[in-house]
Structure formats: structure tokens, C-alpha cells
Protein backbone atom coordinates (compact mmCIF):
# COMPACT_ATOMS: atom_id res chain seq x y z
CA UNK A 1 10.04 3.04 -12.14
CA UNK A 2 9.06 2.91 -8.72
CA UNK A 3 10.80 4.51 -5.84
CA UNK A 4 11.79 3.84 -2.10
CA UNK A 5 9.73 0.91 -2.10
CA UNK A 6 8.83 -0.89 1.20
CA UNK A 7 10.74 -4.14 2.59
CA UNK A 8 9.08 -6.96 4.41
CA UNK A 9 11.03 -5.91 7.42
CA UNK A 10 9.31 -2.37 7.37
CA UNK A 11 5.81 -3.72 6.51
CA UNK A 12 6.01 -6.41 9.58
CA UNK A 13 7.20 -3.19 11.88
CA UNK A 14 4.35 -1.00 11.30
CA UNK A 15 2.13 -1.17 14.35
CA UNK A 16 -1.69 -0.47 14.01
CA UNK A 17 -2.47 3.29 15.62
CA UNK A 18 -6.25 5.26 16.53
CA UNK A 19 -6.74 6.17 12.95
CA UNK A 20 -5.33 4.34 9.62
CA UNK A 21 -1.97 5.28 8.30
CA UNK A 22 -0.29 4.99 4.91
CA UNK A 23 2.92 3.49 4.29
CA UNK A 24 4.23 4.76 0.89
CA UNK A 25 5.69 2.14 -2.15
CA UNK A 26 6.18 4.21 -5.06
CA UNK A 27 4.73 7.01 -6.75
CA UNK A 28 0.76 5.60 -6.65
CA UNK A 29 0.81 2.62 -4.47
CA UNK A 30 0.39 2.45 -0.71
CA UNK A 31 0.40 -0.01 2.33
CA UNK A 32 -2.74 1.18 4.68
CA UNK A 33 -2.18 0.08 8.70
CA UNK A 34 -5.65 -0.10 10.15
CA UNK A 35 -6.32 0.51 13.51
CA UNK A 36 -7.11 -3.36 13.80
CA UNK A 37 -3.85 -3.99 12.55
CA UNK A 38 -5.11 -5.29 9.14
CA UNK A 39 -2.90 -4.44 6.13
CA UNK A 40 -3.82 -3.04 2.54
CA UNK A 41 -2.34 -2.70 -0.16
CA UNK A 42 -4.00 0.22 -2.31
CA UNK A 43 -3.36 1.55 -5.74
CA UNK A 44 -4.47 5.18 -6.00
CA UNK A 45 -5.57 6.62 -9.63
CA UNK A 46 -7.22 9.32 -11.78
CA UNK A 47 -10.19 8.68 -13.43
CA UNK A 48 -11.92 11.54 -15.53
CA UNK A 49 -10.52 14.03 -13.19
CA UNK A 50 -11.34 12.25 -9.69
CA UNK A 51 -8.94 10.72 -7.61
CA UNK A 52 -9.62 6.90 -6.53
CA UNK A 53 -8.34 4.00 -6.01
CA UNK A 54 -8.50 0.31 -5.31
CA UNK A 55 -7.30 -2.78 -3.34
CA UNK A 56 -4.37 -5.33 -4.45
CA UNK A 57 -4.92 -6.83 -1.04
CA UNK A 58 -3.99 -7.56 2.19
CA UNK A 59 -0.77 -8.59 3.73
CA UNK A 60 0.93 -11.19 4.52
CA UNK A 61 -1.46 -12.42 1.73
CA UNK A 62 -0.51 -10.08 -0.85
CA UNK A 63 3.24 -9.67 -0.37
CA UNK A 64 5.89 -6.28 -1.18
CA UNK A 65 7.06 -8.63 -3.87
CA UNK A 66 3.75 -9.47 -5.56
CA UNK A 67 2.74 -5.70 -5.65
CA UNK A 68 5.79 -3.93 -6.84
CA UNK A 69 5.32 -4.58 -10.26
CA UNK A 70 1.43 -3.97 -10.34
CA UNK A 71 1.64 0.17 -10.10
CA UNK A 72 2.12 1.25 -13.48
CA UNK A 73 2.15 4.88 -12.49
């Protein structure tokens, strides 16, 4: 089960700053705060070894609620 998972309230707070940031949801999902100020919502994974990882979406599009039950990690 996921832990210390982000509110609206937090997401809405986080300000764009010179280089992207990562706002953590869980063990393998993440909120990413571009320096635009566009939000992403990114699941990060292991395949054969190598680290990656993909986008649920972006926010206000792709809410807190909508994403905490995608991570399966």
C-alpha cells in the first residue's frame, strides 16, 4: 500500500523552480513541477534491470485521486 501520499492542497502549493522537481506519492509514483509550472504525474519502474518510467498525466487533468490507485509497486 502506498505511503504519505500527496493532497490536492500540496499539489496546488508547489511552485515551478529553475530545474524540475519531484514531489513524492508512494513508493514508485511521483508528481514532477516543471520549470513552466506544468505538472506530471510519473510512474517509475524496472524493466530487465533498467530503471524507467512513464506518464499518467498531467494535473489538474489527472488528479491525486485518479492516480493513487494506479502504482502497483
Amino acid at each position: 500500500m502506498a505511503h504519505d501520499l500527496l493532497t490536492d492542497k500540496e499539489v496546488r502549493a508547489a511552485k515551478p523552480a529553475d530545474k524540475p522537481f519531484k514531489l513524492r506519492d508512494g513508493r514508485a509514483m511521483s508528481l514532477v513541477v516543471m520549470p513552466t509550472g506544468a505538472k506530471v504525474w510519473r510512474l517509475k519502474y524496472r524493466m530487465d534491470g533498467a530503471e524507467k518510467s512513464f506518464s499518467l498525466g498531467s494535473y489538474p487533468d489527472t488528479s491525486c485521486r485518479s492516480t493513487s490507485g494506479r502504482s502497483t509497486s
